[in-house]
ModelCIF file with pLDDT and N, C-alpha, C, O atoms, coordinates in Angstrom:
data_MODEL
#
_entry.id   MODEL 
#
_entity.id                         1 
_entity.type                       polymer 
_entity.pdbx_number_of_molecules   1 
#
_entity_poly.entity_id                      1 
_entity_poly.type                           'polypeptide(L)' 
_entity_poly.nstd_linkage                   no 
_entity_poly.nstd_monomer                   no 
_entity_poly.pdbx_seq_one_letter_code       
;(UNK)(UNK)(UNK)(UNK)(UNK)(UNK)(UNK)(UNK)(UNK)(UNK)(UNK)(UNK)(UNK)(UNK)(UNK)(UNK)
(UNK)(UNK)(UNK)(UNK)(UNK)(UNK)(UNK)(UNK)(UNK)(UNK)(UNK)(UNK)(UNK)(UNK)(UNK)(UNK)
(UNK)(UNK)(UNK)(UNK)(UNK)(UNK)(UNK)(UNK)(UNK)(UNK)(UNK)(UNK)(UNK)(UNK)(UNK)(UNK)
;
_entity_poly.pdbx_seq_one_letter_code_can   XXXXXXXXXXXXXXXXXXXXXXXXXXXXXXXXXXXXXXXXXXXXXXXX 
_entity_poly.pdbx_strand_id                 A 
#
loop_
_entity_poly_seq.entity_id 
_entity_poly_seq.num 
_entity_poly_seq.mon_id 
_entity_poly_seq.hetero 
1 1  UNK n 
1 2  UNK n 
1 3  UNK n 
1 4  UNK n 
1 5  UNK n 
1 6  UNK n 
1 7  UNK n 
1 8  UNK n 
1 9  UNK n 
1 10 UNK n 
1 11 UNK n 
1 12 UNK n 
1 13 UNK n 
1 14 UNK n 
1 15 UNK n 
1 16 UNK n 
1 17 UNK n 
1 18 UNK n 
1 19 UNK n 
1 20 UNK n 
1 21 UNK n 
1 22 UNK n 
1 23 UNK n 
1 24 UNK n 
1 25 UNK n 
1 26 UNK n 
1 27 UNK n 
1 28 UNK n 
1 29 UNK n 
1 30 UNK n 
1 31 UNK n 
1 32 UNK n 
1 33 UNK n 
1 34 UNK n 
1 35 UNK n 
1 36 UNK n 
1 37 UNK n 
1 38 UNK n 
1 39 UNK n 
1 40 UNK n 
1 41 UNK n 
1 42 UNK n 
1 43 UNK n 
1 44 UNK n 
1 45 UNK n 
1 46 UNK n 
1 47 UNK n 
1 48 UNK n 
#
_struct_asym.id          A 
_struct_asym.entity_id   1 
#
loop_
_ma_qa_metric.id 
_ma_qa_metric.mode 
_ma_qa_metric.name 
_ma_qa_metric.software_group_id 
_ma_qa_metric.type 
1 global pLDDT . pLDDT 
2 local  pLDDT . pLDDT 
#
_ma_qa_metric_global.metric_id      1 
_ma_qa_metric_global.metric_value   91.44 
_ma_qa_metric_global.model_id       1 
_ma_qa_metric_global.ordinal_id     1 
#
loop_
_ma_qa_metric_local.label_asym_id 
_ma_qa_metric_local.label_comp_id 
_ma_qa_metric_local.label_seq_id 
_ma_qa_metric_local.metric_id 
_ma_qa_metric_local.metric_value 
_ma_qa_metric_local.model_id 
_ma_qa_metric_local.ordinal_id 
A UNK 1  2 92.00 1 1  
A UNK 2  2 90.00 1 2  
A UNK 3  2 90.00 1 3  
A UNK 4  2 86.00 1 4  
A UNK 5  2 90.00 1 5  
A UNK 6  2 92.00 1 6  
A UNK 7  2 93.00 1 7  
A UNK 8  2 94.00 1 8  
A UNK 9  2 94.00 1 9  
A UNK 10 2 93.00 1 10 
A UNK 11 2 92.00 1 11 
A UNK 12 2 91.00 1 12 
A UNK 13 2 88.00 1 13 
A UNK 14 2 88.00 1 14 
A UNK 15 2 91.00 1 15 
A UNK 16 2 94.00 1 16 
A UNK 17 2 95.00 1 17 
A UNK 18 2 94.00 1 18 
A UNK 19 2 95.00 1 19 
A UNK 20 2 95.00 1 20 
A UNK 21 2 94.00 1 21 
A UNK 22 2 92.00 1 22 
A UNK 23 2 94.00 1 23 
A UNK 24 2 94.00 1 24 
A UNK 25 2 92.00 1 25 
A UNK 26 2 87.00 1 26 
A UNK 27 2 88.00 1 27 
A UNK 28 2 89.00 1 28 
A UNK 29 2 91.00 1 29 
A UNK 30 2 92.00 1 30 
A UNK 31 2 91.00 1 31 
A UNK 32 2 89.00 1 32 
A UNK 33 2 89.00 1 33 
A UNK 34 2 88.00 1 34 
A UNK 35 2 91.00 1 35 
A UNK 36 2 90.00 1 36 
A UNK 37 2 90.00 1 37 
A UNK 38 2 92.00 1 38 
A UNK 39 2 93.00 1 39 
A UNK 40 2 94.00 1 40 
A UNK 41 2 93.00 1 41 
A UNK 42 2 93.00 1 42 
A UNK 43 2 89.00 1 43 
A UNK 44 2 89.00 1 44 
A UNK 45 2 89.00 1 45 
A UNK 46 2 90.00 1 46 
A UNK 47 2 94.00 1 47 
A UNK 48 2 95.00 1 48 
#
loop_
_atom_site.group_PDB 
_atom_site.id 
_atom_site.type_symbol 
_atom_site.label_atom_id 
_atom_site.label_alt_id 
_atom_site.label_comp_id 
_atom_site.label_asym_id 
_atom_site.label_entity_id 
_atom_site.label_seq_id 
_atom_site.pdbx_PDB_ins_code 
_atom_site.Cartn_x 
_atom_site.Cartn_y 
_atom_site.Cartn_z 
_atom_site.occupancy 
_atom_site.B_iso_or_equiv 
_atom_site.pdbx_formal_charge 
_atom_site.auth_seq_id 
_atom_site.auth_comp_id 
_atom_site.auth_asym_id 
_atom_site.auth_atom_id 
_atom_site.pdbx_PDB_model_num 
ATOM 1   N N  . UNK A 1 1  ? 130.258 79.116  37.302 1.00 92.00 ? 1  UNK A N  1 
ATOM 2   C CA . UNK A 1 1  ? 129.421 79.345  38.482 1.00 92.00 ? 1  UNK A CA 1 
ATOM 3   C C  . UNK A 1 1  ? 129.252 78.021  39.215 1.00 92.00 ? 1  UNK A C  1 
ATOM 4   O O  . UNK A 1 1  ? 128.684 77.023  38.773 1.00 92.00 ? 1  UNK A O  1 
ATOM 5   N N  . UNK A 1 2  ? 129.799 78.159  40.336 1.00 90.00 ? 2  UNK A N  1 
ATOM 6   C CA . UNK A 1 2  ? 129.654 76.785  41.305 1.00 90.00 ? 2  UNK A CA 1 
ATOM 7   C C  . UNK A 1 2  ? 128.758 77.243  42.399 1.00 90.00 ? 2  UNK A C  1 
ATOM 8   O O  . UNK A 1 2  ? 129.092 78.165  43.144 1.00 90.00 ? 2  UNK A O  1 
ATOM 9   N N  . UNK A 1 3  ? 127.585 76.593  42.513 1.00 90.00 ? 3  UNK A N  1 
ATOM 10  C CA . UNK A 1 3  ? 126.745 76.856  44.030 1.00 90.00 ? 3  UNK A CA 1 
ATOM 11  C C  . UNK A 1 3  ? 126.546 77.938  43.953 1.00 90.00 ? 3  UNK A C  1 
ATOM 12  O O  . UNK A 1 3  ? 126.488 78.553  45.017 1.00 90.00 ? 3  UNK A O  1 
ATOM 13  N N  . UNK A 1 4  ? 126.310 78.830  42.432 1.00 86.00 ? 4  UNK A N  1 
ATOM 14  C CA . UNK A 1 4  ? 125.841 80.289  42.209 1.00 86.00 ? 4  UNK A CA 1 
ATOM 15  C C  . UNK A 1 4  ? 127.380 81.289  42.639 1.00 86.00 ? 4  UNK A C  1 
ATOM 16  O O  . UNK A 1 4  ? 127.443 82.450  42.235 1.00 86.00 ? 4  UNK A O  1 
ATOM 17  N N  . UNK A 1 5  ? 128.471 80.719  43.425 1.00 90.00 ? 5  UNK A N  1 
ATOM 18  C CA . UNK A 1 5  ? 129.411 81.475  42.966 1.00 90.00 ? 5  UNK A CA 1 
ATOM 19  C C  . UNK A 1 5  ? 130.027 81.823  41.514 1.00 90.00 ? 5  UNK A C  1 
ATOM 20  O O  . UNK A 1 5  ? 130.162 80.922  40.685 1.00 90.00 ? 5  UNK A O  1 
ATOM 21  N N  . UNK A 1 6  ? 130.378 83.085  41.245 1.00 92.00 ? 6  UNK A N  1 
ATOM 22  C CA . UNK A 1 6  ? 130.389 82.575  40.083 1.00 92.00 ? 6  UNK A CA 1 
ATOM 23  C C  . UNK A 1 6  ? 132.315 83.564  40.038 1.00 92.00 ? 6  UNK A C  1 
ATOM 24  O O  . UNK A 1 6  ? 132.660 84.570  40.658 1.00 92.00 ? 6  UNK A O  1 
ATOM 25  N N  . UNK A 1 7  ? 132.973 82.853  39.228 1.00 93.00 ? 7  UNK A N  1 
ATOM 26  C CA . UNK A 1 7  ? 134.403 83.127  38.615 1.00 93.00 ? 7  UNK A CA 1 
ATOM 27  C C  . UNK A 1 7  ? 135.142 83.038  37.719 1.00 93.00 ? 7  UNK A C  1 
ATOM 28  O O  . UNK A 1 7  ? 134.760 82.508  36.676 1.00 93.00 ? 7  UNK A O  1 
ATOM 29  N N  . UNK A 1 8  ? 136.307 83.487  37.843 1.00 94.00 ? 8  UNK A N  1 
ATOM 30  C CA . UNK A 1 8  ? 136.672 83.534  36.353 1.00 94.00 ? 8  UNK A CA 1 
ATOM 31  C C  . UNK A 1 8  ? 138.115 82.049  36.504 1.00 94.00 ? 8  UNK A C  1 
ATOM 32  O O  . UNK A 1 8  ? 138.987 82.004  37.372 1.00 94.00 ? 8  UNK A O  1 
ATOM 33  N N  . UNK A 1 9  ? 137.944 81.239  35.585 1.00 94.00 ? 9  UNK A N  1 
ATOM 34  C CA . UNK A 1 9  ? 139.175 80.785  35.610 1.00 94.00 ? 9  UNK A CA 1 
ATOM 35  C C  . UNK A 1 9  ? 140.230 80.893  33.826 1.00 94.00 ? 9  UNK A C  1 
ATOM 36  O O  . UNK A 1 9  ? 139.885 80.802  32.648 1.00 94.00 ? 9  UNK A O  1 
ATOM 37  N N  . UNK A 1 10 ? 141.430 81.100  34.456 1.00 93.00 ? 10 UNK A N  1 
ATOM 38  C CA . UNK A 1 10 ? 142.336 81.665  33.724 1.00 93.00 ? 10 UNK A CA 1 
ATOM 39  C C  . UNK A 1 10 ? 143.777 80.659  33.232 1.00 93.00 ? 10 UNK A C  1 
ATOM 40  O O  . UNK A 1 10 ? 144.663 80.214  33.962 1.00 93.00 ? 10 UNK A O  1 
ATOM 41  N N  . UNK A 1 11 ? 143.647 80.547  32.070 1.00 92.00 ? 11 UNK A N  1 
ATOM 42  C CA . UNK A 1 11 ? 145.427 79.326  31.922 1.00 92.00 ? 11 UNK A CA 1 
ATOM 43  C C  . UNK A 1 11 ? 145.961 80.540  31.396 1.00 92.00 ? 11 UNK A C  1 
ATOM 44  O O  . UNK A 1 11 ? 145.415 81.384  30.685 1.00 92.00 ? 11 UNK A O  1 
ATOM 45  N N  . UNK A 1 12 ? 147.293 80.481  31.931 1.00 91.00 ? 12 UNK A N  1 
ATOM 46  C CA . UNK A 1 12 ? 148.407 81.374  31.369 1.00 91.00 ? 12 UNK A CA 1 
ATOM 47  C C  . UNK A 1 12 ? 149.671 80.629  31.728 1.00 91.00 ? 12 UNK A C  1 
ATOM 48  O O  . UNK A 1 12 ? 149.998 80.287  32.865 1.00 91.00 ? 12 UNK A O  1 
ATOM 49  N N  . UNK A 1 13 ? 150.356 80.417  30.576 1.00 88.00 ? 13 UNK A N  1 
ATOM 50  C CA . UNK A 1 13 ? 151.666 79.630  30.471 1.00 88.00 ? 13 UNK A CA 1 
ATOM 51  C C  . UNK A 1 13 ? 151.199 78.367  30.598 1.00 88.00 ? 13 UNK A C  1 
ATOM 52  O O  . UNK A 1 13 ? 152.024 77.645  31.157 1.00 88.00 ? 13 UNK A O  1 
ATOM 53  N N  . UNK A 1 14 ? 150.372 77.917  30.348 1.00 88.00 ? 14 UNK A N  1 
ATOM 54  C CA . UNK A 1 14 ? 149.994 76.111  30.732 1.00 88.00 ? 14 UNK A CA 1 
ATOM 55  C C  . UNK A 1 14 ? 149.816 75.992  32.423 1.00 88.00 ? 14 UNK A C  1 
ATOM 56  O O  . UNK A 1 14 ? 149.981 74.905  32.977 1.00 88.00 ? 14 UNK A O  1 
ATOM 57  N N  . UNK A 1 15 ? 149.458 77.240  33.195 1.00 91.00 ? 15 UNK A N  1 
ATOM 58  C CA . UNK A 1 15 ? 148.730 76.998  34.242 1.00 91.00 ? 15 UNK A CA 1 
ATOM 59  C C  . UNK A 1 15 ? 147.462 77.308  34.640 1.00 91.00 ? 15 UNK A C  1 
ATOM 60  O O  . UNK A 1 15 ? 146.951 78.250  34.035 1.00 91.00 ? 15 UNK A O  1 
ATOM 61  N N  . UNK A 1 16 ? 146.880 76.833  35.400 1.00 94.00 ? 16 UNK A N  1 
ATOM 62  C CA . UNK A 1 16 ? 145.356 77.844  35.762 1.00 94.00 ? 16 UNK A CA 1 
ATOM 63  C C  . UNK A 1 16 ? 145.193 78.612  36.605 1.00 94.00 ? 16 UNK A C  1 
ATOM 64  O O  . UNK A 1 16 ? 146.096 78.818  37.416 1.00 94.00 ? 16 UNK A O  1 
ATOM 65  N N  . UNK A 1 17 ? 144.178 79.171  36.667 1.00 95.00 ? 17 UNK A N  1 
ATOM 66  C CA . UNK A 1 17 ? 144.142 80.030  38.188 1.00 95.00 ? 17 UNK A CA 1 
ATOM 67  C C  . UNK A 1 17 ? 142.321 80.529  37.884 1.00 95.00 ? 17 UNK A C  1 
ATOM 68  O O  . UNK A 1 17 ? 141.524 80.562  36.946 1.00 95.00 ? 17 UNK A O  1 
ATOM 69  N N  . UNK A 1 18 ? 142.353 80.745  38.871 1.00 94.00 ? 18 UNK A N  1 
ATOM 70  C CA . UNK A 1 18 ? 140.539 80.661  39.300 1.00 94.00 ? 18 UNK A CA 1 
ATOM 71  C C  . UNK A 1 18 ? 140.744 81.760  40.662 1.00 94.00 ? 18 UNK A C  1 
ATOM 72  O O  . UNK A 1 18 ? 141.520 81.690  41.616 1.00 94.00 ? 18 UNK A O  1 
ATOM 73  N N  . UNK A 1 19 ? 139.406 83.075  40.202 1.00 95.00 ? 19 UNK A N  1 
ATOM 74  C CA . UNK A 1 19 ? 139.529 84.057  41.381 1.00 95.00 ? 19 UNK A CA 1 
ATOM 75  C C  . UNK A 1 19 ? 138.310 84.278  40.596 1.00 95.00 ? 19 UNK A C  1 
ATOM 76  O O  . UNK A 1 19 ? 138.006 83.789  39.508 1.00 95.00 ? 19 UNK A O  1 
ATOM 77  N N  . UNK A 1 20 ? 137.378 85.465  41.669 1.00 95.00 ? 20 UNK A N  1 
ATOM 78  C CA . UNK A 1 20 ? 136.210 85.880  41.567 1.00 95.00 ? 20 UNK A CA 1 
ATOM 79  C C  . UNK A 1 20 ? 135.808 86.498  40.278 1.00 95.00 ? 20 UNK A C  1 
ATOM 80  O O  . UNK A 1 20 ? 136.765 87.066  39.753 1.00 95.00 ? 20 UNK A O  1 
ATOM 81  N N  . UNK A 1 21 ? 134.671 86.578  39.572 1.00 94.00 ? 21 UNK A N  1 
ATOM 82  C CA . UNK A 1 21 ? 134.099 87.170  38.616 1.00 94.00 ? 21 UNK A CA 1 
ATOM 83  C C  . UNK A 1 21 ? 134.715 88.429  38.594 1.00 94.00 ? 21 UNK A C  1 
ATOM 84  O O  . UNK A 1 21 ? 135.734 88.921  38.109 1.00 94.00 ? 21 UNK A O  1 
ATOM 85  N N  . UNK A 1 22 ? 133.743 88.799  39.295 1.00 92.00 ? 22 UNK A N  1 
ATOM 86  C CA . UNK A 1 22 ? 133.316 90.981  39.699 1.00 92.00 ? 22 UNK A CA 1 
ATOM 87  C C  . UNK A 1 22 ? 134.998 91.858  39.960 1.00 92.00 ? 22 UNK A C  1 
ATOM 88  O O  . UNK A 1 22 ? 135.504 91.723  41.075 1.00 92.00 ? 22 UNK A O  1 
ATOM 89  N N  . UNK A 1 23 ? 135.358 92.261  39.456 1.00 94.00 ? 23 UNK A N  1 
ATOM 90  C CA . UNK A 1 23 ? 136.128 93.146  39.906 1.00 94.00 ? 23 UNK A CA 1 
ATOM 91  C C  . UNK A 1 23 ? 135.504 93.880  41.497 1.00 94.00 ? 23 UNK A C  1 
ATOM 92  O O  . UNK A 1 23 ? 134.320 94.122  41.729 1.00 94.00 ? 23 UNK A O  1 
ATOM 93  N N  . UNK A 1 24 ? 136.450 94.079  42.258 1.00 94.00 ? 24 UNK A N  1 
ATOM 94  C CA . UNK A 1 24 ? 135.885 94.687  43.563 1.00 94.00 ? 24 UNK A CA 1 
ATOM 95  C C  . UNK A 1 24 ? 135.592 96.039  43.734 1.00 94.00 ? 24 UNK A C  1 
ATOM 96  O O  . UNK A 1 24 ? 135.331 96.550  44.823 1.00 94.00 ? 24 UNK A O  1 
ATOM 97  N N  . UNK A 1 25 ? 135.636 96.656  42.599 1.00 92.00 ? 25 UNK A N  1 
ATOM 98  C CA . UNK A 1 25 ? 135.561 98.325  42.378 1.00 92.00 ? 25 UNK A CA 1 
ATOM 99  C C  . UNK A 1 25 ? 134.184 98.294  41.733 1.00 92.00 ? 25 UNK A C  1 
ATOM 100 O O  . UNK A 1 25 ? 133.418 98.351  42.696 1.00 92.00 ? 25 UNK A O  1 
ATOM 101 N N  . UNK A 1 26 ? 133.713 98.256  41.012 1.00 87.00 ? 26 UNK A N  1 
ATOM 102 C CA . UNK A 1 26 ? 132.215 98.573  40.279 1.00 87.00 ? 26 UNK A CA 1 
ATOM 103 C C  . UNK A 1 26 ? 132.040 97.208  39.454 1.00 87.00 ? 26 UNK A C  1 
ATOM 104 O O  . UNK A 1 26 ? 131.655 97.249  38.286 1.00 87.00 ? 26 UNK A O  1 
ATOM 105 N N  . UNK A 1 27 ? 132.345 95.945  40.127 1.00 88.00 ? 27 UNK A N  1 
ATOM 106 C CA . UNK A 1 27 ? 132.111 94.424  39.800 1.00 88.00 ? 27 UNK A CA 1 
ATOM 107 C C  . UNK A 1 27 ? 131.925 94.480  38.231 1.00 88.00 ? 27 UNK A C  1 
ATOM 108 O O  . UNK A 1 27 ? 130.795 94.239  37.805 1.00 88.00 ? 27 UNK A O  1 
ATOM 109 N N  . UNK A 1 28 ? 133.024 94.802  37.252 1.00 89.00 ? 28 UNK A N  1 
ATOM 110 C CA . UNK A 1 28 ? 133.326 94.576  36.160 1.00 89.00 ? 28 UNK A CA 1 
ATOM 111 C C  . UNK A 1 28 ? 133.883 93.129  36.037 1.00 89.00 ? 28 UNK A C  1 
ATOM 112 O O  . UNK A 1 28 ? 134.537 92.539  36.898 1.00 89.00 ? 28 UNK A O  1 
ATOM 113 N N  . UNK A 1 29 ? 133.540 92.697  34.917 1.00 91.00 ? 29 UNK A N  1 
ATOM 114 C CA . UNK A 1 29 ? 133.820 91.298  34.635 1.00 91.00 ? 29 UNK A CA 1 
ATOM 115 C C  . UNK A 1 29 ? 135.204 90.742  34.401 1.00 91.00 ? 29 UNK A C  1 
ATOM 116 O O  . UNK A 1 29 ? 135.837 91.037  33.387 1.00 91.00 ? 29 UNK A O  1 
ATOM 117 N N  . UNK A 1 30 ? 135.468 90.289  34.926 1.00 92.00 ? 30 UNK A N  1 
ATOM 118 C CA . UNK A 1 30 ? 137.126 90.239  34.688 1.00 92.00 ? 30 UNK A CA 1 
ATOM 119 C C  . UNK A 1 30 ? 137.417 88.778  33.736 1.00 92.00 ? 30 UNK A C  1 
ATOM 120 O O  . UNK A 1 30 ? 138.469 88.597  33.124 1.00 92.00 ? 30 UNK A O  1 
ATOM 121 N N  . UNK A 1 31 ? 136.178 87.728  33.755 1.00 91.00 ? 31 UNK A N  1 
ATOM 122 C CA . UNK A 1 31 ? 136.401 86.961  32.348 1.00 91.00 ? 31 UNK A CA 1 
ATOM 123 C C  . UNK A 1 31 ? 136.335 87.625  31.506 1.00 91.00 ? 31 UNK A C  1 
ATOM 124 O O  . UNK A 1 31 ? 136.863 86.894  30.668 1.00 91.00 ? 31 UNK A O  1 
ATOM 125 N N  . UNK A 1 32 ? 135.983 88.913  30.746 1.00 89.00 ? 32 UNK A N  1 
ATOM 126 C CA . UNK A 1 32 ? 136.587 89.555  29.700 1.00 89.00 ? 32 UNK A CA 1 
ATOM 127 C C  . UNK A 1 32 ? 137.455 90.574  29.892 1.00 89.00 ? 32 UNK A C  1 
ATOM 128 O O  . UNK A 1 32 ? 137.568 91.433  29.018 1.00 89.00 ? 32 UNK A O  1 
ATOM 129 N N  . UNK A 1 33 ? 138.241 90.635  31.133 1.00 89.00 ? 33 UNK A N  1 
ATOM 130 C CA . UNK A 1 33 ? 139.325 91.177  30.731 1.00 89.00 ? 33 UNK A CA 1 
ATOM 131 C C  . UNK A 1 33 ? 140.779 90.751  30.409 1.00 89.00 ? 33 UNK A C  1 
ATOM 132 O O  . UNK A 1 33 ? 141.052 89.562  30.575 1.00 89.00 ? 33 UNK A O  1 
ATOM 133 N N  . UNK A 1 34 ? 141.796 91.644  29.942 1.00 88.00 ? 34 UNK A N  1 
ATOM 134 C CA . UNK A 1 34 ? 143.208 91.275  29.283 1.00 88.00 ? 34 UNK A CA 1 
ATOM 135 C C  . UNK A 1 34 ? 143.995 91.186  30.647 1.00 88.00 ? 34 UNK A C  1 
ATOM 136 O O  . UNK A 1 34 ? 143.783 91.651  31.767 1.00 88.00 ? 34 UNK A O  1 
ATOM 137 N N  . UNK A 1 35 ? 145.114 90.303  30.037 1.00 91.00 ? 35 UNK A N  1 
ATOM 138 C CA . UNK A 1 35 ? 146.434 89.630  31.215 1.00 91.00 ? 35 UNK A CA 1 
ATOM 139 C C  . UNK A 1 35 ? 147.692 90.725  30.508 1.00 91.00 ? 35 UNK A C  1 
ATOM 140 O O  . UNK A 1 35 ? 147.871 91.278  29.422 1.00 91.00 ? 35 UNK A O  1 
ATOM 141 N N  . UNK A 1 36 ? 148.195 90.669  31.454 1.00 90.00 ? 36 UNK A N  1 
ATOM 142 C CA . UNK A 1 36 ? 149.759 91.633  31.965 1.00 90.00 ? 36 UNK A CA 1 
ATOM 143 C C  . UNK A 1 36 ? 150.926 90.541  32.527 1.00 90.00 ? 36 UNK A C  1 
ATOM 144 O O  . UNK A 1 36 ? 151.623 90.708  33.527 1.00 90.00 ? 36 UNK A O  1 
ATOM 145 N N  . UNK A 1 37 ? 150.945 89.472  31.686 1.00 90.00 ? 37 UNK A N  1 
ATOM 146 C CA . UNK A 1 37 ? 151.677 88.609  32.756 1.00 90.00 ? 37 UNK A CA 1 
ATOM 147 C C  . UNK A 1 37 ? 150.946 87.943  33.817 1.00 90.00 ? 37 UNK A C  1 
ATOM 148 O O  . UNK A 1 37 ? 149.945 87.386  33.366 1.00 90.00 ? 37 UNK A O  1 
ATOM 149 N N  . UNK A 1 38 ? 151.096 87.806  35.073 1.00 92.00 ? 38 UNK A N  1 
ATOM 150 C CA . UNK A 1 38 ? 150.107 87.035  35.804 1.00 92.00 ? 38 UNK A CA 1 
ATOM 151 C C  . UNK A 1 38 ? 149.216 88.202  36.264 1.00 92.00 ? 38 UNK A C  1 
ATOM 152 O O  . UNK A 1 38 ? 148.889 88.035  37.439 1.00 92.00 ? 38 UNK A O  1 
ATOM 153 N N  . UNK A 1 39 ? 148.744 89.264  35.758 1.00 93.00 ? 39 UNK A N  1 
ATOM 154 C CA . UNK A 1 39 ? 148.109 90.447  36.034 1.00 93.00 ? 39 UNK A CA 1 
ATOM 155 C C  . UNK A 1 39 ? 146.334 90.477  35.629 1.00 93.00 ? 39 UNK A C  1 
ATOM 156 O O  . UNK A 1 39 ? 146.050 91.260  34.723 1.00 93.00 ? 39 UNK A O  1 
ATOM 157 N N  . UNK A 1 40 ? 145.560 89.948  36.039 1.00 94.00 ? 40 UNK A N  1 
ATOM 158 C CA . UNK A 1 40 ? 144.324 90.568  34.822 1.00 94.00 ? 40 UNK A CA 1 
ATOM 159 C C  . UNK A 1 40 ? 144.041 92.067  35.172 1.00 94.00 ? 40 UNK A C  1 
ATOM 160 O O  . UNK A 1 40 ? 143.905 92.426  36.342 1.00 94.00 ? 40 UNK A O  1 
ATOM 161 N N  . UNK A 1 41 ? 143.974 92.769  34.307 1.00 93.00 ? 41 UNK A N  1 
ATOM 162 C CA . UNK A 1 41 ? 143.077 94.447  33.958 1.00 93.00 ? 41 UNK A CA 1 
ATOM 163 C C  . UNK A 1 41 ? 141.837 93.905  33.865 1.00 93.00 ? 41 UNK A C  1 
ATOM 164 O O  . UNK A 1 41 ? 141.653 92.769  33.428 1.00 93.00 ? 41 UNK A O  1 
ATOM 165 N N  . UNK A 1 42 ? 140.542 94.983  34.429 1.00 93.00 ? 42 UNK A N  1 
ATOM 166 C CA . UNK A 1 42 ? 139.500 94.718  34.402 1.00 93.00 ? 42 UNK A CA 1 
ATOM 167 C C  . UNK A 1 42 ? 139.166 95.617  33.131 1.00 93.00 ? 42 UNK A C  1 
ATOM 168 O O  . UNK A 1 42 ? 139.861 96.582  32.816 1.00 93.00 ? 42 UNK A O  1 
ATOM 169 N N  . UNK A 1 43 ? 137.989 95.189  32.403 1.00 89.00 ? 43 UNK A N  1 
ATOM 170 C CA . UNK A 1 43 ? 138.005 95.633  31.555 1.00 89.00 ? 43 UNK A CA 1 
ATOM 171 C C  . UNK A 1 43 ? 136.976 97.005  31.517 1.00 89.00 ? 43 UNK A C  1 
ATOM 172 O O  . UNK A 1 43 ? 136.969 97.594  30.436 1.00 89.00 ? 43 UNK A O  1 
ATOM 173 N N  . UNK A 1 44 ? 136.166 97.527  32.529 1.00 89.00 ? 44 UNK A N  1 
ATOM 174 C CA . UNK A 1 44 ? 135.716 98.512  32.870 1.00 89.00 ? 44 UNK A CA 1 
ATOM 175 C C  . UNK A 1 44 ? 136.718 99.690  32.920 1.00 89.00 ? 44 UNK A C  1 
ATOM 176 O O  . UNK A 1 44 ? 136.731 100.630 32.126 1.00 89.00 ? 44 UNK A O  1 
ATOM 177 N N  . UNK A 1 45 ? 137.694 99.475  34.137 1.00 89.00 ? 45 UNK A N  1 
ATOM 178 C CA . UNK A 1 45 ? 138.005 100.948 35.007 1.00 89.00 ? 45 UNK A CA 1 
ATOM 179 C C  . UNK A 1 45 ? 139.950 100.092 34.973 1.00 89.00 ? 45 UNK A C  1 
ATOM 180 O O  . UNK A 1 45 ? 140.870 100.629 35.589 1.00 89.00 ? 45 UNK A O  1 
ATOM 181 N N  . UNK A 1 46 ? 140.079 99.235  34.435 1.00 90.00 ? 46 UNK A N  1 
ATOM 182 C CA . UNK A 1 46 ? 141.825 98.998  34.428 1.00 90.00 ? 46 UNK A CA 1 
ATOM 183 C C  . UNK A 1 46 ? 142.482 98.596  35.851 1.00 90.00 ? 46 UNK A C  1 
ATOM 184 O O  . UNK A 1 46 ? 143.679 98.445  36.093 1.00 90.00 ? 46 UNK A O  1 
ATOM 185 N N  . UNK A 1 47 ? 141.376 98.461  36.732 1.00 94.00 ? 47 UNK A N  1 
ATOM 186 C CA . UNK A 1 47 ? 142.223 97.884  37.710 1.00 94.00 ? 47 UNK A CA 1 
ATOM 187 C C  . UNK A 1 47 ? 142.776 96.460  37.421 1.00 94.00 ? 47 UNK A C  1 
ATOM 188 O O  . UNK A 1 47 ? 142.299 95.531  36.769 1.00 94.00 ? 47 UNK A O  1 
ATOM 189 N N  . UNK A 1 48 ? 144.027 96.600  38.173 1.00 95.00 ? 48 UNK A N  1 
ATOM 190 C CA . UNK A 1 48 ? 144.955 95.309  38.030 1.00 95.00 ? 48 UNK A CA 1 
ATOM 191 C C  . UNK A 1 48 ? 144.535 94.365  38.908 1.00 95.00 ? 48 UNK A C  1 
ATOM 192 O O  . UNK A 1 48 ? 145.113 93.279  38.969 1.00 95.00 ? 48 UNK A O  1 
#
């Protein structure tokens, strides 16, 4: 959480990547959800 934004950041393959918390469908947490390759699934409802 920076300045109350708050996100998820992600290393996959020895890179990072940083995008919003909330999933945009019913703001499921997407720091606990699983990777597909450069994909995260939310862990609520499976959006990619």
């Amino acid at each position: 959480a920076i300045n109350g934004r708050v996100m998820t950041v992600a290393k996959l393959a020895g890179t990072c990547y940083a995008f919003q918390e909330f999933c945009t469908h019913r703001f499921g947490p997407l720091s606990e959800g699983a990777f597909e390759g450069h994909q995260v699934v939310c862990p609520w409802h499976r959006s990619c």
